[in-house]
PDB file of N, CA and C in Angstrom:
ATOM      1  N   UNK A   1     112.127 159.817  90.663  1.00  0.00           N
ATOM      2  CA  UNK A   1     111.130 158.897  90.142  1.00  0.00           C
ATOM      3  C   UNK A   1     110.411 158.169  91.279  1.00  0.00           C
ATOM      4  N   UNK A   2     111.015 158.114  92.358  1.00  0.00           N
ATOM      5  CA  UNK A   2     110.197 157.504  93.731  1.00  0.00           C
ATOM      6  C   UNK A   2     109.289 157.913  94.213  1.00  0.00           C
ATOM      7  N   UNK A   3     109.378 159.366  93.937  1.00  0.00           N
ATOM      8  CA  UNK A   3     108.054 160.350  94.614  1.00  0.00           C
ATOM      9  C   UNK A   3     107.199 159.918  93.865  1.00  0.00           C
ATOM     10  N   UNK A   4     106.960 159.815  92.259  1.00  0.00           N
ATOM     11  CA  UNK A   4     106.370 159.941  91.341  1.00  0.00           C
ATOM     12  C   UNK A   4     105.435 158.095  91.859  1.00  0.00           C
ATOM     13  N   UNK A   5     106.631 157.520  91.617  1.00  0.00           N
ATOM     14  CA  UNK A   5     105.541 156.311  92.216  1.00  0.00           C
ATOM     15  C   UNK A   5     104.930 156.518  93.315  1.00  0.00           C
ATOM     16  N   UNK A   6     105.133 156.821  94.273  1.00  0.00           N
ATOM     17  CA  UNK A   6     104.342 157.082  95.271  1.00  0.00           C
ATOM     18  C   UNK A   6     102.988 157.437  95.385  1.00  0.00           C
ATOM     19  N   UNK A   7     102.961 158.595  94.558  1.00  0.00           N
ATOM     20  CA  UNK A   7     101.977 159.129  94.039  1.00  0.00           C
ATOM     21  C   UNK A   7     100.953 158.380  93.032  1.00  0.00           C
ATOM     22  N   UNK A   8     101.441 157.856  92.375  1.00  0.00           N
ATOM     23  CA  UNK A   8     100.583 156.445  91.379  1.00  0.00           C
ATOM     24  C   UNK A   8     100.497 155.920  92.113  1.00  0.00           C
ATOM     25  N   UNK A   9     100.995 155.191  93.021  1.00  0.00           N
ATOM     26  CA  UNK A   9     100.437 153.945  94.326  1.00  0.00           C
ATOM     27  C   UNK A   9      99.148 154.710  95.032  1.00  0.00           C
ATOM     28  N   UNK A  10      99.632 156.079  95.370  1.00  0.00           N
ATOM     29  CA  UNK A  10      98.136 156.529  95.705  1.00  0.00           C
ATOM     30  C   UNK A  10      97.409 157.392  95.141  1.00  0.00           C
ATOM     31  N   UNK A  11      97.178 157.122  94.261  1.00  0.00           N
ATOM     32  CA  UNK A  11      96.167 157.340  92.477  1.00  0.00           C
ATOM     33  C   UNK A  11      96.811 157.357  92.183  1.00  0.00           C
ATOM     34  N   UNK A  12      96.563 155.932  91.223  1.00  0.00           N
ATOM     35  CA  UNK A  12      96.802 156.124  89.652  1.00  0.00           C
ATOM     36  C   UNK A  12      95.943 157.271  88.487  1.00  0.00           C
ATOM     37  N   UNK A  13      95.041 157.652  89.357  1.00  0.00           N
ATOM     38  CA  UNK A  13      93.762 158.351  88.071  1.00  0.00           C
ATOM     39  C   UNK A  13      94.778 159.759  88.232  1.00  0.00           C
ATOM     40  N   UNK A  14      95.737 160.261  88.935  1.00  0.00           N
ATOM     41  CA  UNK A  14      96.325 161.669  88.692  1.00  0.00           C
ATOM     42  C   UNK A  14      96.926 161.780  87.202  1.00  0.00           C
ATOM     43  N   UNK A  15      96.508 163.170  86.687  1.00  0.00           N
ATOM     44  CA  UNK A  15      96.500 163.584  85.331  1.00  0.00           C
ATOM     45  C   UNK A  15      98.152 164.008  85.668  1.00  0.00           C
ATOM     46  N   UNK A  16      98.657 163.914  84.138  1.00  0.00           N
ATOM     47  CA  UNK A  16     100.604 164.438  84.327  1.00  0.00           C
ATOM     48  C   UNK A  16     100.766 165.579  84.885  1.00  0.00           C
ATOM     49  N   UNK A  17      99.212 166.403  84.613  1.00  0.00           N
ATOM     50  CA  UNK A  17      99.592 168.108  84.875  1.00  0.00           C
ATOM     51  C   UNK A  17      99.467 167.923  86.342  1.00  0.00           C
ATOM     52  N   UNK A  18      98.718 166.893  87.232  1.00  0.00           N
ATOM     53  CA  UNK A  18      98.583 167.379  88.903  1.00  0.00           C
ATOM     54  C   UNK A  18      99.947 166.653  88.924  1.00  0.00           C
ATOM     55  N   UNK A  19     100.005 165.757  88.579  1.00  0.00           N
ATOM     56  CA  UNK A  19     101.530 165.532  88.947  1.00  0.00           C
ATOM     57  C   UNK A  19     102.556 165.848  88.731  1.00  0.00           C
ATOM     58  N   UNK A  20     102.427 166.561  87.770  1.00  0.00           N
ATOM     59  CA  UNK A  20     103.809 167.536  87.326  1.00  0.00           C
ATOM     60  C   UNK A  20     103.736 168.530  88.569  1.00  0.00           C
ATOM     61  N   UNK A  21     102.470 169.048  88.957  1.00  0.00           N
ATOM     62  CA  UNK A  21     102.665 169.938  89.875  1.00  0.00           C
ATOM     63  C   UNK A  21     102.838 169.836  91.126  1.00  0.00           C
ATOM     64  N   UNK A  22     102.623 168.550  91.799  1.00  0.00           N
ATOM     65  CA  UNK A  22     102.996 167.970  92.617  1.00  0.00           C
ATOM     66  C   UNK A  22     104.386 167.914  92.936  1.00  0.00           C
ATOM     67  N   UNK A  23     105.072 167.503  91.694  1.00  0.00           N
ATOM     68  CA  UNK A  23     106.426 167.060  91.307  1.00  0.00           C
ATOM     69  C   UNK A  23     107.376 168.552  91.206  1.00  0.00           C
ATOM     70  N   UNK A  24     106.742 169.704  90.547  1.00  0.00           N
ATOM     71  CA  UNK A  24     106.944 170.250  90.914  1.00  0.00           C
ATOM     72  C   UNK A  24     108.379 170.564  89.375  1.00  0.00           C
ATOM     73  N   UNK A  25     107.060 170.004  88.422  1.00  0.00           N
ATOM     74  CA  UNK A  25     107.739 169.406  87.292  1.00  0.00           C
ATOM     75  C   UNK A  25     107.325 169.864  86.194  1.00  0.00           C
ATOM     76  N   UNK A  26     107.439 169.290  84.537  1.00  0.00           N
ATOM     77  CA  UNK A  26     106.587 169.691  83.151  1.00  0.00           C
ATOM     78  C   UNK A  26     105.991 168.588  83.469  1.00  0.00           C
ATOM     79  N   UNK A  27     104.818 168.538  82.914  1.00  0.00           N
ATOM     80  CA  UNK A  27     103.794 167.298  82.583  1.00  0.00           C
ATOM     81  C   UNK A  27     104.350 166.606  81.826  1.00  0.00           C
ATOM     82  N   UNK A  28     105.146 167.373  80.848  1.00  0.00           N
ATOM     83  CA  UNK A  28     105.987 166.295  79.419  1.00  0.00           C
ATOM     84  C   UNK A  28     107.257 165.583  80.661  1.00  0.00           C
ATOM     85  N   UNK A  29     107.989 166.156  81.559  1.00  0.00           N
ATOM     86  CA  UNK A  29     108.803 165.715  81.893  1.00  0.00           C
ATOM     87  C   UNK A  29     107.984 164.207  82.937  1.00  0.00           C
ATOM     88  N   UNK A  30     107.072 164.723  83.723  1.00  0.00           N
ATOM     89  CA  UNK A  30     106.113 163.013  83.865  1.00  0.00           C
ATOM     90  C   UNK A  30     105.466 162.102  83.139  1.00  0.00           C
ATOM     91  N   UNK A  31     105.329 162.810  82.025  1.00  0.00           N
ATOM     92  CA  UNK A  31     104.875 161.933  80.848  1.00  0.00           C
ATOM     93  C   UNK A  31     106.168 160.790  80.365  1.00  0.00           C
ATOM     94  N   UNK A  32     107.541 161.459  80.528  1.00  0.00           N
ATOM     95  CA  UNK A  32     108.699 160.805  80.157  1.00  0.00           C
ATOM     96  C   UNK A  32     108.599 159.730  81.047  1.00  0.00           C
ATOM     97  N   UNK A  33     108.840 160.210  82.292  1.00  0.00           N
ATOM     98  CA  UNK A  33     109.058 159.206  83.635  1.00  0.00           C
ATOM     99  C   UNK A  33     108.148 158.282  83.725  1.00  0.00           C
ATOM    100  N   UNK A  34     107.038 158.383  83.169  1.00  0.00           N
ATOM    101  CA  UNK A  34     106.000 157.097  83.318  1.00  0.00           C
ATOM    102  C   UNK A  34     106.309 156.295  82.153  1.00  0.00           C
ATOM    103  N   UNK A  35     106.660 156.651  80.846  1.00  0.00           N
ATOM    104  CA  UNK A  35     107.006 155.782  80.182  1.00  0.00           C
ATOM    105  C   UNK A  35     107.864 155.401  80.270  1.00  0.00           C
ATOM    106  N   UNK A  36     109.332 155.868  80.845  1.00  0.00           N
ATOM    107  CA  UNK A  36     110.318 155.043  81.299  1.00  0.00           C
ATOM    108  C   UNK A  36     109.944 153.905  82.529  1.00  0.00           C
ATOM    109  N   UNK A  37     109.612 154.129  83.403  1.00  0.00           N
ATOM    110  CA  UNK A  37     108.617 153.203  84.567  1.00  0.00           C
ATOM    111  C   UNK A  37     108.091 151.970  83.582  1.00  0.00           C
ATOM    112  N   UNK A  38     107.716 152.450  82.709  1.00  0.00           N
ATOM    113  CA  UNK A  38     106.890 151.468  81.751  1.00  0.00           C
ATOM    114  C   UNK A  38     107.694 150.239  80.967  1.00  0.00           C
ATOM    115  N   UNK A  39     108.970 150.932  80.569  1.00  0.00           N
ATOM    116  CA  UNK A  39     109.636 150.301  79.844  1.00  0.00           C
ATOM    117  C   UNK A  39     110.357 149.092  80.516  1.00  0.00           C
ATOM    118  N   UNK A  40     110.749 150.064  82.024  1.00  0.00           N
ATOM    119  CA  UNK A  40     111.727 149.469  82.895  1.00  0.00           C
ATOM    120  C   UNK A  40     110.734 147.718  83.677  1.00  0.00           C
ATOM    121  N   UNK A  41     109.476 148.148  83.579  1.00  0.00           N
ATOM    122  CA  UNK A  41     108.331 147.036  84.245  1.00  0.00           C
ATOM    123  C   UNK A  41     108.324 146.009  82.932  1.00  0.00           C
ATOM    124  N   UNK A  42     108.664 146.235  81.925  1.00  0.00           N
ATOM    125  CA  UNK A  42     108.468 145.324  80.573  1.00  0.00           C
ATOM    126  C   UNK A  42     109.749 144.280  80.534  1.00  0.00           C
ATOM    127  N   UNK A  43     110.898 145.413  80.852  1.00  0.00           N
ATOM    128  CA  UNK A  43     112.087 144.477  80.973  1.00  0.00           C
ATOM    129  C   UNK A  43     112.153 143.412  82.110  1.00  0.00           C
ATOM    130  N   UNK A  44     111.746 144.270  83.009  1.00  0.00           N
ATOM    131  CA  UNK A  44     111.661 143.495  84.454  1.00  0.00           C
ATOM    132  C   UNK A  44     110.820 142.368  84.266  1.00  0.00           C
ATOM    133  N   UNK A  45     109.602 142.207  83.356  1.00  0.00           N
ATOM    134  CA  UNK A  45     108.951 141.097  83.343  1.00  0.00           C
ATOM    135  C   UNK A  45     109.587 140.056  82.765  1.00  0.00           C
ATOM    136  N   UNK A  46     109.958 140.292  81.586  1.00  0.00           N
ATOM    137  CA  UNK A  46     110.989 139.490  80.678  1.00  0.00           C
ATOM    138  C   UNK A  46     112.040 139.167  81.207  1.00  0.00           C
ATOM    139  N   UNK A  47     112.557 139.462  82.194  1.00  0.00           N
ATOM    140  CA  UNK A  47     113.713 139.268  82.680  1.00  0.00           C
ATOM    141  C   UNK A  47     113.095 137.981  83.878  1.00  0.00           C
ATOM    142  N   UNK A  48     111.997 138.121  84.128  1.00  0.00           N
ATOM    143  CA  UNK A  48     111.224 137.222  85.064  1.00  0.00           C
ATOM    144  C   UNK A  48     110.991 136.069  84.267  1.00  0.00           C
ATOM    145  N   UNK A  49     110.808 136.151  82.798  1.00  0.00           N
ATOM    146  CA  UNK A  49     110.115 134.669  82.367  1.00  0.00           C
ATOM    147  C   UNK A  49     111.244 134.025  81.649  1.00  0.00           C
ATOM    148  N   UNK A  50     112.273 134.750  81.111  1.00  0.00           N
ATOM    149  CA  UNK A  50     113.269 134.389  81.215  1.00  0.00           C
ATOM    150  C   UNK A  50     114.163 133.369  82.419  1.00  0.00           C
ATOM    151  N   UNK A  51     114.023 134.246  83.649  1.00  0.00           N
ATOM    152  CA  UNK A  51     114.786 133.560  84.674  1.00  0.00           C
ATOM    153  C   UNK A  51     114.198 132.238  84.712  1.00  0.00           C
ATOM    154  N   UNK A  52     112.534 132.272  84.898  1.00  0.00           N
ATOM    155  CA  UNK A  52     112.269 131.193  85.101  1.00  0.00           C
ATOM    156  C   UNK A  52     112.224 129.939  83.816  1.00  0.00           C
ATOM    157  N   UNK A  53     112.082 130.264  82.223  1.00  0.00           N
ATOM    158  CA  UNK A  53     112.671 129.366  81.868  1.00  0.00           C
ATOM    159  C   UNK A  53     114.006 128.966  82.147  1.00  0.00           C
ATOM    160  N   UNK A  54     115.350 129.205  82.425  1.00  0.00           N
ATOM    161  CA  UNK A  54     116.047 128.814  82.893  1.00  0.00           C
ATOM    162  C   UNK A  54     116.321 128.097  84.305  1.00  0.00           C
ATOM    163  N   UNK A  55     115.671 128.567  84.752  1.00  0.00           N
ATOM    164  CA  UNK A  55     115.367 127.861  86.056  1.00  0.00           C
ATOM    165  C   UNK A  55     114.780 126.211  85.863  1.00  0.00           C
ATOM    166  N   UNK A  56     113.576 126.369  85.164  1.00  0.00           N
ATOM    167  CA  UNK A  56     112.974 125.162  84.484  1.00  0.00           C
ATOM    168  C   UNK A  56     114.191 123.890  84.061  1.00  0.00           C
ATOM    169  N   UNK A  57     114.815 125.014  82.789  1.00  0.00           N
ATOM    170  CA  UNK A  57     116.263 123.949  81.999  1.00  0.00           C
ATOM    171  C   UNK A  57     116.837 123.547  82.999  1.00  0.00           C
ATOM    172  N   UNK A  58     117.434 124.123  84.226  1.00  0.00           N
ATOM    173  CA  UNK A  58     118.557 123.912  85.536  1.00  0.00           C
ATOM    174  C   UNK A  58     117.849 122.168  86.121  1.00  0.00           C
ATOM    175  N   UNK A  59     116.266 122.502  86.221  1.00  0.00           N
ATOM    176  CA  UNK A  59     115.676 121.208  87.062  1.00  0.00           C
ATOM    177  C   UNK A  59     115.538 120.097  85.873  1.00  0.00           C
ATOM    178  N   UNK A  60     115.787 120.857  84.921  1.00  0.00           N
ATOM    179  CA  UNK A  60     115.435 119.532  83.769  1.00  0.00           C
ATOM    180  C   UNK A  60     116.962 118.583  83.767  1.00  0.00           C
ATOM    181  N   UNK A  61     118.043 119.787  83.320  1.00  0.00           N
ATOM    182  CA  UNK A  61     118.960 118.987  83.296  1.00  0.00           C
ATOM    183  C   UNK A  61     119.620 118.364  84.853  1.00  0.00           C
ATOM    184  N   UNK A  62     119.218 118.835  85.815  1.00  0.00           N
ATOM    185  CA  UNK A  62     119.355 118.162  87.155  1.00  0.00           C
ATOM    186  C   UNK A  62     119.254 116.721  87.149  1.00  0.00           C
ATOM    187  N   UNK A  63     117.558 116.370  86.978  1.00  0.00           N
ATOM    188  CA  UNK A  63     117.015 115.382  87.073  1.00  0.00           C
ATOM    189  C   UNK A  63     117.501 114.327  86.289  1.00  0.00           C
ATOM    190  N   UNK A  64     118.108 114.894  84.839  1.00  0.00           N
ATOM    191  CA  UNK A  64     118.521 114.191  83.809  1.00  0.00           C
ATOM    192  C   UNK A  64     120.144 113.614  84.403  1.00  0.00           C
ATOM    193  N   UNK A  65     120.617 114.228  84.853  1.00  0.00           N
ATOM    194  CA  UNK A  65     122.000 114.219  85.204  1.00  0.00           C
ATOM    195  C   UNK A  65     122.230 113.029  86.438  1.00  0.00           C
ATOM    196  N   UNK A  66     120.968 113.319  87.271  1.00  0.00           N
ATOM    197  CA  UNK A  66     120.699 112.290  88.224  1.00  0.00           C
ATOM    198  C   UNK A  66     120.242 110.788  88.353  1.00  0.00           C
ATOM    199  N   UNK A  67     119.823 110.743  86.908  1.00  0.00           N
ATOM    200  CA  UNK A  67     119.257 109.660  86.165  1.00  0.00           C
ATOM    201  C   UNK A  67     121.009 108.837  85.960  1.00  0.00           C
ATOM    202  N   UNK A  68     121.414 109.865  85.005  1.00  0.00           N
ATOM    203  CA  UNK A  68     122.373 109.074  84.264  1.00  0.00           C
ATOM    204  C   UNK A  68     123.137 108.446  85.634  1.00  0.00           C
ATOM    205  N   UNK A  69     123.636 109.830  86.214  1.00  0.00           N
ATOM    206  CA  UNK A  69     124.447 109.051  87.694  1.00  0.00           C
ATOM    207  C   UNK A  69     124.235 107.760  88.534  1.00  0.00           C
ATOM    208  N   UNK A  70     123.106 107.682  88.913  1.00  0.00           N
ATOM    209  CA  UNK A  70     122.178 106.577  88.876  1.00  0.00           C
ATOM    210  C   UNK A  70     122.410 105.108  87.923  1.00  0.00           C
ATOM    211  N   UNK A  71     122.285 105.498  86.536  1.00  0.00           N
ATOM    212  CA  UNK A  71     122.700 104.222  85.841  1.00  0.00           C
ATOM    213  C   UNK A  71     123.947 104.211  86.068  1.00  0.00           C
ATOM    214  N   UNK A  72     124.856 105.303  85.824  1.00  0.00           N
ATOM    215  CA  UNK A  72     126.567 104.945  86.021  1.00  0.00           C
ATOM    216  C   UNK A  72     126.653 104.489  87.297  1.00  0.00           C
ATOM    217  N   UNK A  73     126.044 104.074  88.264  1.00  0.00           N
ATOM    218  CA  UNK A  73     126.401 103.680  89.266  1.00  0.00           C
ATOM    219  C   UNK A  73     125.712 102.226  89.256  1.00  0.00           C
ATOM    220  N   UNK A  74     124.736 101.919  88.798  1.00  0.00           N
ATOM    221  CA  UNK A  74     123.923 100.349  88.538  1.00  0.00           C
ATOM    222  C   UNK A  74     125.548  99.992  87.932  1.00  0.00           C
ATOM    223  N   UNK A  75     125.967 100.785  86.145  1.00  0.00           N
ATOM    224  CA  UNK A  75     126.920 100.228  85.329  1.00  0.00           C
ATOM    225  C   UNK A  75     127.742  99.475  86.528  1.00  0.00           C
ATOM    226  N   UNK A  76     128.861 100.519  87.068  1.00  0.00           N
ATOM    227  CA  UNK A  76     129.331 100.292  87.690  1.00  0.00           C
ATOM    228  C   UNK A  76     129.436  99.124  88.708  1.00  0.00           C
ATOM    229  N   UNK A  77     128.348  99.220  89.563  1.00  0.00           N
ATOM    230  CA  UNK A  77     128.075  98.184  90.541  1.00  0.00           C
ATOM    231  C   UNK A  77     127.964  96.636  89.709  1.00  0.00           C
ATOM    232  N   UNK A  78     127.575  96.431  88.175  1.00  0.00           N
ATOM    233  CA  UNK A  78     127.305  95.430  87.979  1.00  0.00           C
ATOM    234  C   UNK A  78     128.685  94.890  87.162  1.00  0.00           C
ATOM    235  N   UNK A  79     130.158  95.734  86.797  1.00  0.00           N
ATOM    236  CA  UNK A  79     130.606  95.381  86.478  1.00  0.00           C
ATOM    237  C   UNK A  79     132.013  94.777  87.383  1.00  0.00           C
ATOM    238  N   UNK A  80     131.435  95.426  88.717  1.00  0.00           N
ATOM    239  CA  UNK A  80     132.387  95.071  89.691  1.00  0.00           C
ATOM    240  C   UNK A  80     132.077  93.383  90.316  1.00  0.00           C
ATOM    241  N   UNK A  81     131.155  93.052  89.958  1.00  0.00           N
ATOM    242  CA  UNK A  81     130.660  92.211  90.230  1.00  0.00           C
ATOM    243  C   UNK A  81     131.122  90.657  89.771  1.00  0.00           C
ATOM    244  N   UNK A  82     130.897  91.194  87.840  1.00  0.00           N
ATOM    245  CA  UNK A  82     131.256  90.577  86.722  1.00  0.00           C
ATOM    246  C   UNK A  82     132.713  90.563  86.914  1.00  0.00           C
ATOM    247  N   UNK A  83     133.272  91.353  87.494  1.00  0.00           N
ATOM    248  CA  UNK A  83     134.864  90.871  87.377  1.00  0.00           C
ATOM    249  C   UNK A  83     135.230  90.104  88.783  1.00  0.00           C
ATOM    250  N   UNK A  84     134.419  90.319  89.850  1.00  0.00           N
ATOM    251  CA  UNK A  84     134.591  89.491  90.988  1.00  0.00           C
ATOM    252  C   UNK A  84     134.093  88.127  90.773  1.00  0.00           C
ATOM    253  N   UNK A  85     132.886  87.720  89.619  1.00  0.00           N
ATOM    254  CA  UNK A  85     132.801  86.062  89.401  1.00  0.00           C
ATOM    255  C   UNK A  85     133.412  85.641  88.868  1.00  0.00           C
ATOM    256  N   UNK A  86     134.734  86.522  87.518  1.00  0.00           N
ATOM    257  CA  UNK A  86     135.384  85.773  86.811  1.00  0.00           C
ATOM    258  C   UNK A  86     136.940  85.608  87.560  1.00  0.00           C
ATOM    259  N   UNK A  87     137.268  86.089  88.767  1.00  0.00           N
ATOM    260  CA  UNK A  87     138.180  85.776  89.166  1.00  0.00           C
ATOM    261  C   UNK A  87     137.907  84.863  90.822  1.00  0.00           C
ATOM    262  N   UNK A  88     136.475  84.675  91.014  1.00  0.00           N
ATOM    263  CA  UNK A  88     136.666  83.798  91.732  1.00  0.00           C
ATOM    264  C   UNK A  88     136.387  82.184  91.041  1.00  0.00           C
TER     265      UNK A  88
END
């Protein structure tokens, strides 16, 4: 299937039959291979917008996580405080 891209990288306008013969192949059998190519570029995309919604959720809940840490640490700091005025 590498040759075959190759060959689409340099024309795409080649008909299945020059490339079958190129290939050294059936035209039906490049006709297969391009639609598999096809299928495999569909997944691959989806698999791209996928990643990156998740990627997205990762910085969402980051930021969110960093927030809270943040207040648990104000909490914190202000209750250490509250117990240091009532025992001095």
């Amino acid at each position: 299937m590498n040759e075959l891209i190759k060959l689409l990288k340099q024309n795409a306008r080649f008909s299945n039959e020059q490339l079958a013969a190129m290939l050294g192949t059936t035209p039906k059998d490049v006709a297969a291979q391009i639609e598999q190519l096809e299928k495999d570029m569909d997944a691959a995309a989806t698999d791209f917008v996928r990643l990156r919604e998740l990627s997205e959720k990762k910085e969402q809940s980051e930021a969110l996580l960093e927030q809270k840490m943040e207040r648990w640490v104000y909490l914190s700091d202000l209750a250490e405080r509250i117990e240091a005025q009532k025992n001095s």
